[in-house]
PDB file of N, CA and C in Angstrom:
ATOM      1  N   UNK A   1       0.849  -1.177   0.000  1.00  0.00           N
ATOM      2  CA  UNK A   1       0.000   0.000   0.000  1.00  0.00           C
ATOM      3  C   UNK A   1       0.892   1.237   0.000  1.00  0.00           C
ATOM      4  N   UNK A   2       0.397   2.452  -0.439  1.00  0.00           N
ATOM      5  CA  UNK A   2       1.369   3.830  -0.360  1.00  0.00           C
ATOM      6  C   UNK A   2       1.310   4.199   1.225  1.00  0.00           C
ATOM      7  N   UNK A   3       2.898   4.376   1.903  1.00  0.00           N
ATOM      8  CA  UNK A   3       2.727   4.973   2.413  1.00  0.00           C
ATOM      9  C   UNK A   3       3.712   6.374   2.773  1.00  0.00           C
ATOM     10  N   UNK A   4       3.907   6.565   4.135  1.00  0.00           N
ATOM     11  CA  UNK A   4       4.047   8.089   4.129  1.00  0.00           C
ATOM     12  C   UNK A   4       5.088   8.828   3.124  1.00  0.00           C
ATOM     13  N   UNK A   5       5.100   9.863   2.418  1.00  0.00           N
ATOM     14  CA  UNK A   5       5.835  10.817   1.631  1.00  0.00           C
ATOM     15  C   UNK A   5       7.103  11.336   2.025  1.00  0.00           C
ATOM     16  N   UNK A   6       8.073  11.245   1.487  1.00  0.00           N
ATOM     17  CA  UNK A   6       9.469  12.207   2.189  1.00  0.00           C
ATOM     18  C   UNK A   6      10.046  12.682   0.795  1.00  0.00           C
ATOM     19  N   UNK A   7      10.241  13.958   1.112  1.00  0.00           N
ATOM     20  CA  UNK A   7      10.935  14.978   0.226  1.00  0.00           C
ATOM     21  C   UNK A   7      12.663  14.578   0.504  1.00  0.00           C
ATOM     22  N   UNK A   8      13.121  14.295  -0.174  1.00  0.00           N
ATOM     23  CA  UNK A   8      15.144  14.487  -0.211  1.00  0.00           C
ATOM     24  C   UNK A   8      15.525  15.514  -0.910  1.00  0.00           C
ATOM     25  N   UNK A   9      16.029  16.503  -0.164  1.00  0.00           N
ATOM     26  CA  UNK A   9      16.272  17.364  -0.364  1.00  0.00           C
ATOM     27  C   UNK A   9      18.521  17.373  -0.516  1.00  0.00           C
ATOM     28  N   UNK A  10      18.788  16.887  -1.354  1.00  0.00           N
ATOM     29  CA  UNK A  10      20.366  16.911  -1.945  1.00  0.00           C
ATOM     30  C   UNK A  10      20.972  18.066  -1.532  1.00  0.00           C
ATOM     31  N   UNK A  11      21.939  18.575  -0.636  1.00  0.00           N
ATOM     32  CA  UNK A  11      22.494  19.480  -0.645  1.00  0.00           C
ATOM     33  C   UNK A  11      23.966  18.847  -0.504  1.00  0.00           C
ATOM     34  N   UNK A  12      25.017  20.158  -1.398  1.00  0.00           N
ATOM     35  CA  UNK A  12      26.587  20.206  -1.115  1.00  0.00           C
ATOM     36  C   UNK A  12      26.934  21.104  -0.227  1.00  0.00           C
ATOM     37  N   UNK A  13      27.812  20.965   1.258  1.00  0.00           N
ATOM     38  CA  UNK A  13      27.782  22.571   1.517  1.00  0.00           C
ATOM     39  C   UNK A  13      29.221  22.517   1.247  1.00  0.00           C
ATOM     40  N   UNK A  14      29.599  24.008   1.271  1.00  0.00           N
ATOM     41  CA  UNK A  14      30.325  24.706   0.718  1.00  0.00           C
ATOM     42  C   UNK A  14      31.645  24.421   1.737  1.00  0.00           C
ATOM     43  N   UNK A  15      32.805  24.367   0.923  1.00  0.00           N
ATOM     44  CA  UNK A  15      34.256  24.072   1.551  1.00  0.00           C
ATOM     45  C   UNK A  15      34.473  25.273   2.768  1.00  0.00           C
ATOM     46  N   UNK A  16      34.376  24.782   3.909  1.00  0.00           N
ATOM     47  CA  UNK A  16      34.855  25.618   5.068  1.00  0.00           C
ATOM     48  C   UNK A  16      33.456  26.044   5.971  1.00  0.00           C
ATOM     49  N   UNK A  17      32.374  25.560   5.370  1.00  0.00           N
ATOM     50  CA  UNK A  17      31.120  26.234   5.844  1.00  0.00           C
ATOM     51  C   UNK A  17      30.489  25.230   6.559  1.00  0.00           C
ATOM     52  N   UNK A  18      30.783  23.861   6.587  1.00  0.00           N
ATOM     53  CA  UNK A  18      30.282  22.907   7.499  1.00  0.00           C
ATOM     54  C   UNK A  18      29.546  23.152   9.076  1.00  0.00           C
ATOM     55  N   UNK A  19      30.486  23.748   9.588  1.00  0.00           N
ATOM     56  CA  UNK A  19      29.689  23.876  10.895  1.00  0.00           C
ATOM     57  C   UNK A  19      28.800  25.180  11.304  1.00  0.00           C
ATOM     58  N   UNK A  20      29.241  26.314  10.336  1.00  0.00           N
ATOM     59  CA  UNK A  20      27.842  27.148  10.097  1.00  0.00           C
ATOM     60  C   UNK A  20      26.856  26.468   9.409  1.00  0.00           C
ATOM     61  N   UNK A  21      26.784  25.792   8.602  1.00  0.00           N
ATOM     62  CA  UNK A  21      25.525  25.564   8.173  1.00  0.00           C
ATOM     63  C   UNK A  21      24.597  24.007   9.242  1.00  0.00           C
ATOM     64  N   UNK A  22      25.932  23.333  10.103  1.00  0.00           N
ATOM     65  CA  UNK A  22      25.197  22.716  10.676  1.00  0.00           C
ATOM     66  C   UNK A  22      24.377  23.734  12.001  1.00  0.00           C
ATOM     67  N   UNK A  23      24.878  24.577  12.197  1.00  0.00           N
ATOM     68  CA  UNK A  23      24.566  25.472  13.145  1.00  0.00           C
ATOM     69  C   UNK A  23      23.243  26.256  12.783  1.00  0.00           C
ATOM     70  N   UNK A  24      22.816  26.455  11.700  1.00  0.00           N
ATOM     71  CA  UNK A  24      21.556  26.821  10.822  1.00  0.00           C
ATOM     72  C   UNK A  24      20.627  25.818  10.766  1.00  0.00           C
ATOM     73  N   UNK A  25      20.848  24.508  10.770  1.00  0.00           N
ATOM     74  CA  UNK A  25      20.558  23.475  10.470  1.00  0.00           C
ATOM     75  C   UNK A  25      19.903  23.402  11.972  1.00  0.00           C
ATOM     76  N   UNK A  26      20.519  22.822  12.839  1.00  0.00           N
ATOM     77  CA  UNK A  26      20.448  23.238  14.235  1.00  0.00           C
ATOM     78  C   UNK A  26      19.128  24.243  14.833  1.00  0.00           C
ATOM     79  N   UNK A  27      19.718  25.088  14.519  1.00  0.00           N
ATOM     80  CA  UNK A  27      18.635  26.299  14.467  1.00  0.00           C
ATOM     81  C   UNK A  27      17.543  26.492  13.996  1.00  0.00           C
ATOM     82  N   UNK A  28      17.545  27.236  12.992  1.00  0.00           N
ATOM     83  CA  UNK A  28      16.323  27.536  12.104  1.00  0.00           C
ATOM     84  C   UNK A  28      15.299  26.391  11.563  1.00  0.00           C
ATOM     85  N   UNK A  29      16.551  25.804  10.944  1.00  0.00           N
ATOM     86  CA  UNK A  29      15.791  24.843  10.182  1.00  0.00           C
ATOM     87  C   UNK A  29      14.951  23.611  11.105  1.00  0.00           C
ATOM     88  N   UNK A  30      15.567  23.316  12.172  1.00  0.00           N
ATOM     89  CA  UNK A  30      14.965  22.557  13.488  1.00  0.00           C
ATOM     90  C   UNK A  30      13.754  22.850  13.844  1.00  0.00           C
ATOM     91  N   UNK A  31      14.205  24.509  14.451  1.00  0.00           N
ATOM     92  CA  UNK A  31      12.878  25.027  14.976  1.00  0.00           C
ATOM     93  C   UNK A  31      11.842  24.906  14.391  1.00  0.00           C
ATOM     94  N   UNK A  32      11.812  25.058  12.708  1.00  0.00           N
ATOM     95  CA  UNK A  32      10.532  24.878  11.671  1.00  0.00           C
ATOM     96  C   UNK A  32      10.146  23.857  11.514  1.00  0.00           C
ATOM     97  N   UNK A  33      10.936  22.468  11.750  1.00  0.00           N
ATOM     98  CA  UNK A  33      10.358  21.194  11.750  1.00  0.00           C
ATOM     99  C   UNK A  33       9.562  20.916  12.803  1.00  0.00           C
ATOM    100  N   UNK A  34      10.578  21.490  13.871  1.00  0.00           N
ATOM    101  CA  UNK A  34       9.848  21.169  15.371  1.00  0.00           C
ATOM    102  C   UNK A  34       8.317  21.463  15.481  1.00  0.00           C
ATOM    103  N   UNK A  35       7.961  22.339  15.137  1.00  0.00           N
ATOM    104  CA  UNK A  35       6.746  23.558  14.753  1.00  0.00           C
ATOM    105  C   UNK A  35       5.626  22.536  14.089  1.00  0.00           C
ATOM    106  N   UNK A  36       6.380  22.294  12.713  1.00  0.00           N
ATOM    107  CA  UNK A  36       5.384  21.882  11.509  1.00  0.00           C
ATOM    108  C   UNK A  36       5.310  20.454  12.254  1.00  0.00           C
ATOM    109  N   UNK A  37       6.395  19.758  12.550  1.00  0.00           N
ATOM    110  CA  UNK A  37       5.970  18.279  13.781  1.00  0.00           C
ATOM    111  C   UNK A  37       4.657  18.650  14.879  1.00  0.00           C
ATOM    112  N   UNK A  38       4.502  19.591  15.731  1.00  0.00           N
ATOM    113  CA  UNK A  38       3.398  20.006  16.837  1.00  0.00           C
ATOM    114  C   UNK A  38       2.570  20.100  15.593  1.00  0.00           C
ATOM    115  N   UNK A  39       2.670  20.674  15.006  1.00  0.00           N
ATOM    116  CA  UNK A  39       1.084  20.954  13.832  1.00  0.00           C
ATOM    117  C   UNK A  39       0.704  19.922  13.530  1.00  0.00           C
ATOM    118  N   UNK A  40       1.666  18.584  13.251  1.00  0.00           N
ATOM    119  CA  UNK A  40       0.588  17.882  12.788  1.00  0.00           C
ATOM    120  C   UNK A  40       0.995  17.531  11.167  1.00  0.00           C
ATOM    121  N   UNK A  41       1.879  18.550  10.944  1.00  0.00           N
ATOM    122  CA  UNK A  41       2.174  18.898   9.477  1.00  0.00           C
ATOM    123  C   UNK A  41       2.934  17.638   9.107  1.00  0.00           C
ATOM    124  N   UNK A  42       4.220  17.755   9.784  1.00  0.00           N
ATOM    125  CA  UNK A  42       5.257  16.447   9.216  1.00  0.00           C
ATOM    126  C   UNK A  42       5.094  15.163  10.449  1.00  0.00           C
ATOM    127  N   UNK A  43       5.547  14.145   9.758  1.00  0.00           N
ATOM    128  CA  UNK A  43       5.880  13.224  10.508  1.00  0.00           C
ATOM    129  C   UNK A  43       7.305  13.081  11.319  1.00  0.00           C
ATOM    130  N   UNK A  44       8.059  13.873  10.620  1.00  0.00           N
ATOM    131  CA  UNK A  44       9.360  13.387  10.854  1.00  0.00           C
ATOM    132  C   UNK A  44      10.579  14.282   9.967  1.00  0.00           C
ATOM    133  N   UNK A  45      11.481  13.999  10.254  1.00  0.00           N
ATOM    134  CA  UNK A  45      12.704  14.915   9.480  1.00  0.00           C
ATOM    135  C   UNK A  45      13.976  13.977   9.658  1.00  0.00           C
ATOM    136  N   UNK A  46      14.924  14.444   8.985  1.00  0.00           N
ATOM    137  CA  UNK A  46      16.261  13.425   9.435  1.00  0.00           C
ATOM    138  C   UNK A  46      17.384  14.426   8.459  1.00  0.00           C
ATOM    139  N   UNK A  47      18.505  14.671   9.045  1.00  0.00           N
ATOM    140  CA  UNK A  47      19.708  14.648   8.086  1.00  0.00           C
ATOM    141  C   UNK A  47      21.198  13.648   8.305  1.00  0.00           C
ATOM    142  N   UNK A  48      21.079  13.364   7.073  1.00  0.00           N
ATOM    143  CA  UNK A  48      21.977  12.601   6.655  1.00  0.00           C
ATOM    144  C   UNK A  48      23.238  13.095   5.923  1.00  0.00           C
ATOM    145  N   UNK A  49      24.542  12.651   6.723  1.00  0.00           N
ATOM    146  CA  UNK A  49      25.704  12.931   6.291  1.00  0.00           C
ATOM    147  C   UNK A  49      26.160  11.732   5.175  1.00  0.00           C
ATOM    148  N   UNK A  50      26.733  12.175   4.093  1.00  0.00           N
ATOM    149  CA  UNK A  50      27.199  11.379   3.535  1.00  0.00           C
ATOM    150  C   UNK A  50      29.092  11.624   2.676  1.00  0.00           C
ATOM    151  N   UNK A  51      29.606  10.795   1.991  1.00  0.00           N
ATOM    152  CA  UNK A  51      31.196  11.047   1.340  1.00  0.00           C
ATOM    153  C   UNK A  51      31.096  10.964   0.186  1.00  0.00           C
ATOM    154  N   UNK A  52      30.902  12.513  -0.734  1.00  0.00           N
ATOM    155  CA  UNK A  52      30.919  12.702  -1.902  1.00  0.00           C
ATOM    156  C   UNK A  52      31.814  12.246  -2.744  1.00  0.00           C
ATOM    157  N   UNK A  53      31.535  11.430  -3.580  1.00  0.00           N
ATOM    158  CA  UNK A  53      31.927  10.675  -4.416  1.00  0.00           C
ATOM    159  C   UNK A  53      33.072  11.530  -5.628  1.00  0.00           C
ATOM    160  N   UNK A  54      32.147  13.008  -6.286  1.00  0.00           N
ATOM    161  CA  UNK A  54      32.831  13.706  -6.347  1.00  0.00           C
ATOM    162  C   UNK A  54      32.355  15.295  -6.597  1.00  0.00           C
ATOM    163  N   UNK A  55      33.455  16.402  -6.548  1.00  0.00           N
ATOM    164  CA  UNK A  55      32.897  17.614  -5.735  1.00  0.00           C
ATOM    165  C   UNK A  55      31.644  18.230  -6.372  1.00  0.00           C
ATOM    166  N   UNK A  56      30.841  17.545  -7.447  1.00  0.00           N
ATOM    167  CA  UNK A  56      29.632  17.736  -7.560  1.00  0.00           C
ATOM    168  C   UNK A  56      28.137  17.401  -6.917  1.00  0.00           C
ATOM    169  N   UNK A  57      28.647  16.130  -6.097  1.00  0.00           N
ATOM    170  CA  UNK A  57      27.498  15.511  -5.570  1.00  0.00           C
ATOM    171  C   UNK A  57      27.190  15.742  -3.938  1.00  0.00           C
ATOM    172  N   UNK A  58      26.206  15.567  -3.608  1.00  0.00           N
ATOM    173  CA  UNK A  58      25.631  15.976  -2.506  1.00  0.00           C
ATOM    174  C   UNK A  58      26.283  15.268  -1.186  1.00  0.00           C
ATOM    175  N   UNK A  59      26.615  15.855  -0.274  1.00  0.00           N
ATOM    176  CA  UNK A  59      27.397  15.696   1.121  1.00  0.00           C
ATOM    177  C   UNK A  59      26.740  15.286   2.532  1.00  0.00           C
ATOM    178  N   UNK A  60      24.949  16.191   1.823  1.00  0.00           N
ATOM    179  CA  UNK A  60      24.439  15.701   3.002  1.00  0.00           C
ATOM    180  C   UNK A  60      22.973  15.731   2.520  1.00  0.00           C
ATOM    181  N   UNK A  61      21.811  14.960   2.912  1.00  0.00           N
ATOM    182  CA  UNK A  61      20.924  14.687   2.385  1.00  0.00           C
ATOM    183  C   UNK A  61      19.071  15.509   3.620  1.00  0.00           C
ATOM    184  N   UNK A  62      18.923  16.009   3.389  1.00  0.00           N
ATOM    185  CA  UNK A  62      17.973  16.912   4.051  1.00  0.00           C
ATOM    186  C   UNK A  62      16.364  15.629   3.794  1.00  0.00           C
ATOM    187  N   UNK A  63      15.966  15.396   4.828  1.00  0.00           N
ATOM    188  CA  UNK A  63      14.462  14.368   4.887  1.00  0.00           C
ATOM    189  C   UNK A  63      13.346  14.609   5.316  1.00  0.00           C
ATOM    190  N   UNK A  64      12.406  15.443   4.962  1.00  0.00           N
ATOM    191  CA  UNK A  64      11.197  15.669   5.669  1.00  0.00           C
ATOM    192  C   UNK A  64      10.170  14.650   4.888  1.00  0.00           C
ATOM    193  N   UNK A  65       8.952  14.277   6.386  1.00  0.00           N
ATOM    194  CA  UNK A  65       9.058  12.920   5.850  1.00  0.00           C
ATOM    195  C   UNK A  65       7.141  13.164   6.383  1.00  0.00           C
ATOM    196  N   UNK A  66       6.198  13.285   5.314  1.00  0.00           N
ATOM    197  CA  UNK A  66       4.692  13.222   5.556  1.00  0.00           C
ATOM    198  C   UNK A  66       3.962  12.422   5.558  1.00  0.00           C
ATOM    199  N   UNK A  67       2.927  12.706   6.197  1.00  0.00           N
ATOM    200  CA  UNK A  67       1.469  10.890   6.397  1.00  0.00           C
ATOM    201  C   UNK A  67       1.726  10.900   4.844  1.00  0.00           C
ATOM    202  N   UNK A  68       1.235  11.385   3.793  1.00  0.00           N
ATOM    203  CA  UNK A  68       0.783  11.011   2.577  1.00  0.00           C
ATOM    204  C   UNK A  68       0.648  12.129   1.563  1.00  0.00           C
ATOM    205  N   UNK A  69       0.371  11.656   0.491  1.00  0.00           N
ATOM    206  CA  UNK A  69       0.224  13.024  -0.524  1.00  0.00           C
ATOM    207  C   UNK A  69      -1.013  14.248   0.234  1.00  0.00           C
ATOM    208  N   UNK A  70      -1.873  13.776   0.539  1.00  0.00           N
ATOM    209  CA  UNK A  70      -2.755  14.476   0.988  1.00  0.00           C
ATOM    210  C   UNK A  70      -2.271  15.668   1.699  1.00  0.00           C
ATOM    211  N   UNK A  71      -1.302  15.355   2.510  1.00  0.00           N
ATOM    212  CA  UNK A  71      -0.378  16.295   3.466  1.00  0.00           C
ATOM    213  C   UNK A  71       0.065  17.457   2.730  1.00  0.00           C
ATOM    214  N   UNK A  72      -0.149  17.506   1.256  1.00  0.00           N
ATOM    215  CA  UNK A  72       0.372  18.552   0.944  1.00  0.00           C
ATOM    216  C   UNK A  72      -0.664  19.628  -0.231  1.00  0.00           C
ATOM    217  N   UNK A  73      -2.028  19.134   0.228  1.00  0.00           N
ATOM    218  CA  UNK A  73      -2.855  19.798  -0.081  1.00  0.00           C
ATOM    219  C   UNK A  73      -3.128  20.959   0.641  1.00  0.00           C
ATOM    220  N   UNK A  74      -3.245  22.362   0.375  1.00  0.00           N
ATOM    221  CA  UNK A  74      -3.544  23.671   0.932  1.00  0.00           C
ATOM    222  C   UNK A  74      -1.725  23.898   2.175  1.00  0.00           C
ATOM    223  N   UNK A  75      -1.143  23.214   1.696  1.00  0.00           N
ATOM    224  CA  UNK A  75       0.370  23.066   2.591  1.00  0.00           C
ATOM    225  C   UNK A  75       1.058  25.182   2.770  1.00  0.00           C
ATOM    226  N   UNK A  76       0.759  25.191   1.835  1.00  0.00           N
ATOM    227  CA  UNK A  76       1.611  26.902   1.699  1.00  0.00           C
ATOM    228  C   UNK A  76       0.979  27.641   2.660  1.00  0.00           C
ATOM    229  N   UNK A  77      -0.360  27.605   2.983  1.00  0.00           N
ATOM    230  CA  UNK A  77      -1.560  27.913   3.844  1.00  0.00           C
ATOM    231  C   UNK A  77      -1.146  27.744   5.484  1.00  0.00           C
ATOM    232  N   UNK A  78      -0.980  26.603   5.679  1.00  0.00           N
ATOM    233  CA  UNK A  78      -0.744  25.848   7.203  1.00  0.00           C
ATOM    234  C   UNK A  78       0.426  26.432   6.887  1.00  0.00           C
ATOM    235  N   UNK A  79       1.774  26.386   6.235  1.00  0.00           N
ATOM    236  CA  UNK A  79       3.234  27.201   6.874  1.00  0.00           C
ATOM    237  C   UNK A  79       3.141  28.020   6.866  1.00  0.00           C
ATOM    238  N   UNK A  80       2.329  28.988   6.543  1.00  0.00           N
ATOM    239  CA  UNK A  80       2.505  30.289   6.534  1.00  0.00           C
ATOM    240  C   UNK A  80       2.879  30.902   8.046  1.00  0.00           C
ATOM    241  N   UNK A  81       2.001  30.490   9.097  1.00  0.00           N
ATOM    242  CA  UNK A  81       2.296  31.220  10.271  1.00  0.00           C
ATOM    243  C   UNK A  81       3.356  30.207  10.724  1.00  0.00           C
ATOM    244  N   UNK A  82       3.695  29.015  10.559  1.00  0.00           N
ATOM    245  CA  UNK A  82       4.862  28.664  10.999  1.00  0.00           C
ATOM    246  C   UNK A  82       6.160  29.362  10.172  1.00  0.00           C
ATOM    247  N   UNK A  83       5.878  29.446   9.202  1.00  0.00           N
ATOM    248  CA  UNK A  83       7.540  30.710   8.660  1.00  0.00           C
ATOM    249  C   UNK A  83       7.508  31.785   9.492  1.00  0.00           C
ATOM    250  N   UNK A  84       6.448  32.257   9.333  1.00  0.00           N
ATOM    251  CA  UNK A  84       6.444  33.486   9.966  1.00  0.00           C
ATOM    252  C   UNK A  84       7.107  33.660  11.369  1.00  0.00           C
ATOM    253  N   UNK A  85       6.164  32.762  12.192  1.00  0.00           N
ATOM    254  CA  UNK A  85       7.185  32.978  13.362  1.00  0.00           C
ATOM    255  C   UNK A  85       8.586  32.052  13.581  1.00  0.00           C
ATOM    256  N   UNK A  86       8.870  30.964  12.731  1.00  0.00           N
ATOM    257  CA  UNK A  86      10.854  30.449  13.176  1.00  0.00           C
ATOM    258  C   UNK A  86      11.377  31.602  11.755  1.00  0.00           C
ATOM    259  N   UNK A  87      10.987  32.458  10.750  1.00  0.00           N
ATOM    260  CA  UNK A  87      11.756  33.563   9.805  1.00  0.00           C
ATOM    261  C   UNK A  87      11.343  34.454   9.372  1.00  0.00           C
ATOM    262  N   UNK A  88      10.540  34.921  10.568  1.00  0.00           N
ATOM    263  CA  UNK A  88      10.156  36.306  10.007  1.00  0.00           C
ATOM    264  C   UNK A  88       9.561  36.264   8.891  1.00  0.00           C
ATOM    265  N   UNK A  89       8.881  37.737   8.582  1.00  0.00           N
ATOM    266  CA  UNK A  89       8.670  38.305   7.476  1.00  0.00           C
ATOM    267  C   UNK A  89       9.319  37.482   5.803  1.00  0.00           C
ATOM    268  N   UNK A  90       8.542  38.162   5.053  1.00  0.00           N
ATOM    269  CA  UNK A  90       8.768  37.794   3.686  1.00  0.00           C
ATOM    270  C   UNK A  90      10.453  38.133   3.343  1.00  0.00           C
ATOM    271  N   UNK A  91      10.701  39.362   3.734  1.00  0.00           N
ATOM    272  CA  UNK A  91      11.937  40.107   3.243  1.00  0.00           C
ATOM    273  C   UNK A  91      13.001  39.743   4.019  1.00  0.00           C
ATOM    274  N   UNK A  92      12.477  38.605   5.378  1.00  0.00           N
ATOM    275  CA  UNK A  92      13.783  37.748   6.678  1.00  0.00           C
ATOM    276  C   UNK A  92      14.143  36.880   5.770  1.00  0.00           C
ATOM    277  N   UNK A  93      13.187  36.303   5.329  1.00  0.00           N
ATOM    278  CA  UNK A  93      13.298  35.105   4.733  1.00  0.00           C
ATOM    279  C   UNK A  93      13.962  34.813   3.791  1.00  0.00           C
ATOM    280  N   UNK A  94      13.689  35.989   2.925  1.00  0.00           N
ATOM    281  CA  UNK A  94      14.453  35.934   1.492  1.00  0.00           C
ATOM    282  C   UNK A  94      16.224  36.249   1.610  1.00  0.00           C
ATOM    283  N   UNK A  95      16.091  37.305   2.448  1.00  0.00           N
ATOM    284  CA  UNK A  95      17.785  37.541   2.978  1.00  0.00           C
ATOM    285  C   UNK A  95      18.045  36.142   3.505  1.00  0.00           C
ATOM    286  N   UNK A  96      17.874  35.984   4.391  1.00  0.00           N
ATOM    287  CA  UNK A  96      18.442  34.583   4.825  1.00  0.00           C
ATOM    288  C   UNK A  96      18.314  33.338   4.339  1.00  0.00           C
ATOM    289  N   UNK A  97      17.709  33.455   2.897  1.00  0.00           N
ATOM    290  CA  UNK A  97      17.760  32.263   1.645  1.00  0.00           C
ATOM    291  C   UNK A  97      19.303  32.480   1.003  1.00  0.00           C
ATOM    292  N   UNK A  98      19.460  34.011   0.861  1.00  0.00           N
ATOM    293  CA  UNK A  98      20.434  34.385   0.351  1.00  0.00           C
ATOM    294  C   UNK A  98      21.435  33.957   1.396  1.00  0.00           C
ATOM    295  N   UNK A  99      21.648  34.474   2.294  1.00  0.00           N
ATOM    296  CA  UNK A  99      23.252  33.898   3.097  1.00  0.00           C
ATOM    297  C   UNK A  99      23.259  32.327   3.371  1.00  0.00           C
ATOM    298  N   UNK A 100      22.332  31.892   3.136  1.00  0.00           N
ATOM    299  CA  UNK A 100      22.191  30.017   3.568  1.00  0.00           C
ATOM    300  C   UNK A 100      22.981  29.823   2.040  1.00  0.00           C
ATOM    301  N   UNK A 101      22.312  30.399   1.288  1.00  0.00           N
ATOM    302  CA  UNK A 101      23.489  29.894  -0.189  1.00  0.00           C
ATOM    303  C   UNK A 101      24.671  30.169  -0.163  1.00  0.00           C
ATOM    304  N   UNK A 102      25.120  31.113   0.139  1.00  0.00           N
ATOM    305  CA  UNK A 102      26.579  30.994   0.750  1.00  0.00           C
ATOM    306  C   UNK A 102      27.330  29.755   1.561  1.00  0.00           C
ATOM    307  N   UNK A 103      26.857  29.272   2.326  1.00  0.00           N
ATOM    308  CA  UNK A 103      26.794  27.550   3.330  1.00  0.00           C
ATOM    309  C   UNK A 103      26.670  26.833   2.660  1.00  0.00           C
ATOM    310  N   UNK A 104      25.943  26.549   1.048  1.00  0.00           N
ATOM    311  CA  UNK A 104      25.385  25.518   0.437  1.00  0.00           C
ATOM    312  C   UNK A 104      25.248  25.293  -0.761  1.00  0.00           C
ATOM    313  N   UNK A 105      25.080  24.664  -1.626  1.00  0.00           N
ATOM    314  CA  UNK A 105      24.451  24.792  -2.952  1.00  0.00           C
ATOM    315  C   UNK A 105      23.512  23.650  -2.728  1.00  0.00           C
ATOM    316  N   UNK A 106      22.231  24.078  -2.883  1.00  0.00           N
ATOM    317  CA  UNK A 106      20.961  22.722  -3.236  1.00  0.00           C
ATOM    318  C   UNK A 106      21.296  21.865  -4.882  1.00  0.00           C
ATOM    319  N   UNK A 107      21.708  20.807  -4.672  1.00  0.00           N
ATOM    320  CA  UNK A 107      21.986  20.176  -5.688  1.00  0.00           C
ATOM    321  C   UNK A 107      20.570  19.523  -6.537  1.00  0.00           C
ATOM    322  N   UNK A 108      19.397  19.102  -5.749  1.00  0.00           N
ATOM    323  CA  UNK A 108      18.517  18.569  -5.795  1.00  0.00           C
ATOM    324  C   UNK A 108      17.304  18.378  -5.070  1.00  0.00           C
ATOM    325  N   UNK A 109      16.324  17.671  -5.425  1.00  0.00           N
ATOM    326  CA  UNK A 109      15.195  17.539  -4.611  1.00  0.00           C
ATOM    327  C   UNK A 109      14.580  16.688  -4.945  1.00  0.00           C
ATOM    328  N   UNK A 110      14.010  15.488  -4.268  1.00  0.00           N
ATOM    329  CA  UNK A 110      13.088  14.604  -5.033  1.00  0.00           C
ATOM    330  C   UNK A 110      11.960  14.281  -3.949  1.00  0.00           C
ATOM    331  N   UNK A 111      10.452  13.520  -4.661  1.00  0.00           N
ATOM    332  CA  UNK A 111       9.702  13.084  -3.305  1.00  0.00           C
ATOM    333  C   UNK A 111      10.078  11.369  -3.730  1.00  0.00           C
ATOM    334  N   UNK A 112      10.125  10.872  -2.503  1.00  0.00           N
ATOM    335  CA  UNK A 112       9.934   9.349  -2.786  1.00  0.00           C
ATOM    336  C   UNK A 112       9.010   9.373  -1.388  1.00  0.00           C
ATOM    337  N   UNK A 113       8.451   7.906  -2.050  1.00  0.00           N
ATOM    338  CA  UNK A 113       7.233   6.976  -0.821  1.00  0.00           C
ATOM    339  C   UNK A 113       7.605   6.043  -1.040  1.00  0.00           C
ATOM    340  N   UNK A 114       6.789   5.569   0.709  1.00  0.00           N
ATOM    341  CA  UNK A 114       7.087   4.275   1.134  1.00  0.00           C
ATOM    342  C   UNK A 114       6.340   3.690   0.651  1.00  0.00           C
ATOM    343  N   UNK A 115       7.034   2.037   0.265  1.00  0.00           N
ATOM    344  CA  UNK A 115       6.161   0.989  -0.265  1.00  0.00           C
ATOM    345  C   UNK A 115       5.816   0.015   0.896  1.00  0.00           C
ATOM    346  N   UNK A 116       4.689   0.244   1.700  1.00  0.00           N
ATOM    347  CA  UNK A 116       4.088  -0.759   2.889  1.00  0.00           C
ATOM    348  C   UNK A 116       3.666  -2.475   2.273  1.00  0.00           C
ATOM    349  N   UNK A 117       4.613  -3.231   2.349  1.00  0.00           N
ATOM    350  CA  UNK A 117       3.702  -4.442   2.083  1.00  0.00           C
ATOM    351  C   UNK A 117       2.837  -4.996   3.230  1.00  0.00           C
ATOM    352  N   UNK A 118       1.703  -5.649   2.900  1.00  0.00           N
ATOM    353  CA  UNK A 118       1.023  -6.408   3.432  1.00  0.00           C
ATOM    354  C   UNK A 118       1.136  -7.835   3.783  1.00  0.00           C
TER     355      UNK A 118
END
């Protein structure tokens, strides 16, 4: 049967920027899971370190992980007040999209689901 949804989110971070961006990671990005977890929103999150094969490919693997497709019907709606309060405003957000790219390059993104056998 289908079950729950997880986004992989591929990121490289950037030579020397490792522990700022785990420190963001830590931070920000926590707090918003933590949040969207109490809501109800996600099931789950995970990051994964991994040894790039080579300096194009992804280092560490970002996992947010939902009940089902459904979960992401009217979704922009329900985060809204969770951005708002772990990043501020529209114009926090966007600055601090910008300096997180500095820490990172997003290499990728994919959804995969779980296959539940019976």
């Amino acid at each position: 049967t289908e079950g729950p949804v997880s986004i992989v989110t591929s990121v490289k971070v950037e030579a020397g920027m490792w522990d700022a961006y785990m420190s963001w990671l830590q931070t920000g990005w926590k707090k918003s899971l933590e949040a969207q977890k109490a809501a109800g929103i996600v099931l789950g999150y995970a990051v994964y370190g991994t040894q790039a094969r080579s300096r194009d490919e992804a280092d560490l693997y970002l996992v947010v992980t939902y009940k089902n497709m459904a979960a992401f019907d009217g979704l922009d709606e329900r985060m809204e007040p969770i951005m708002q309060r772990s990043f501020g405003n529209q114009a926090a957000r966007d600055t601090a999209a910008v300096d997180r790219e500095k820490m990172r390059r997003q290499i990728g993104q994919e959804m995969i689901r779980e296959v539940v056998f019976k």
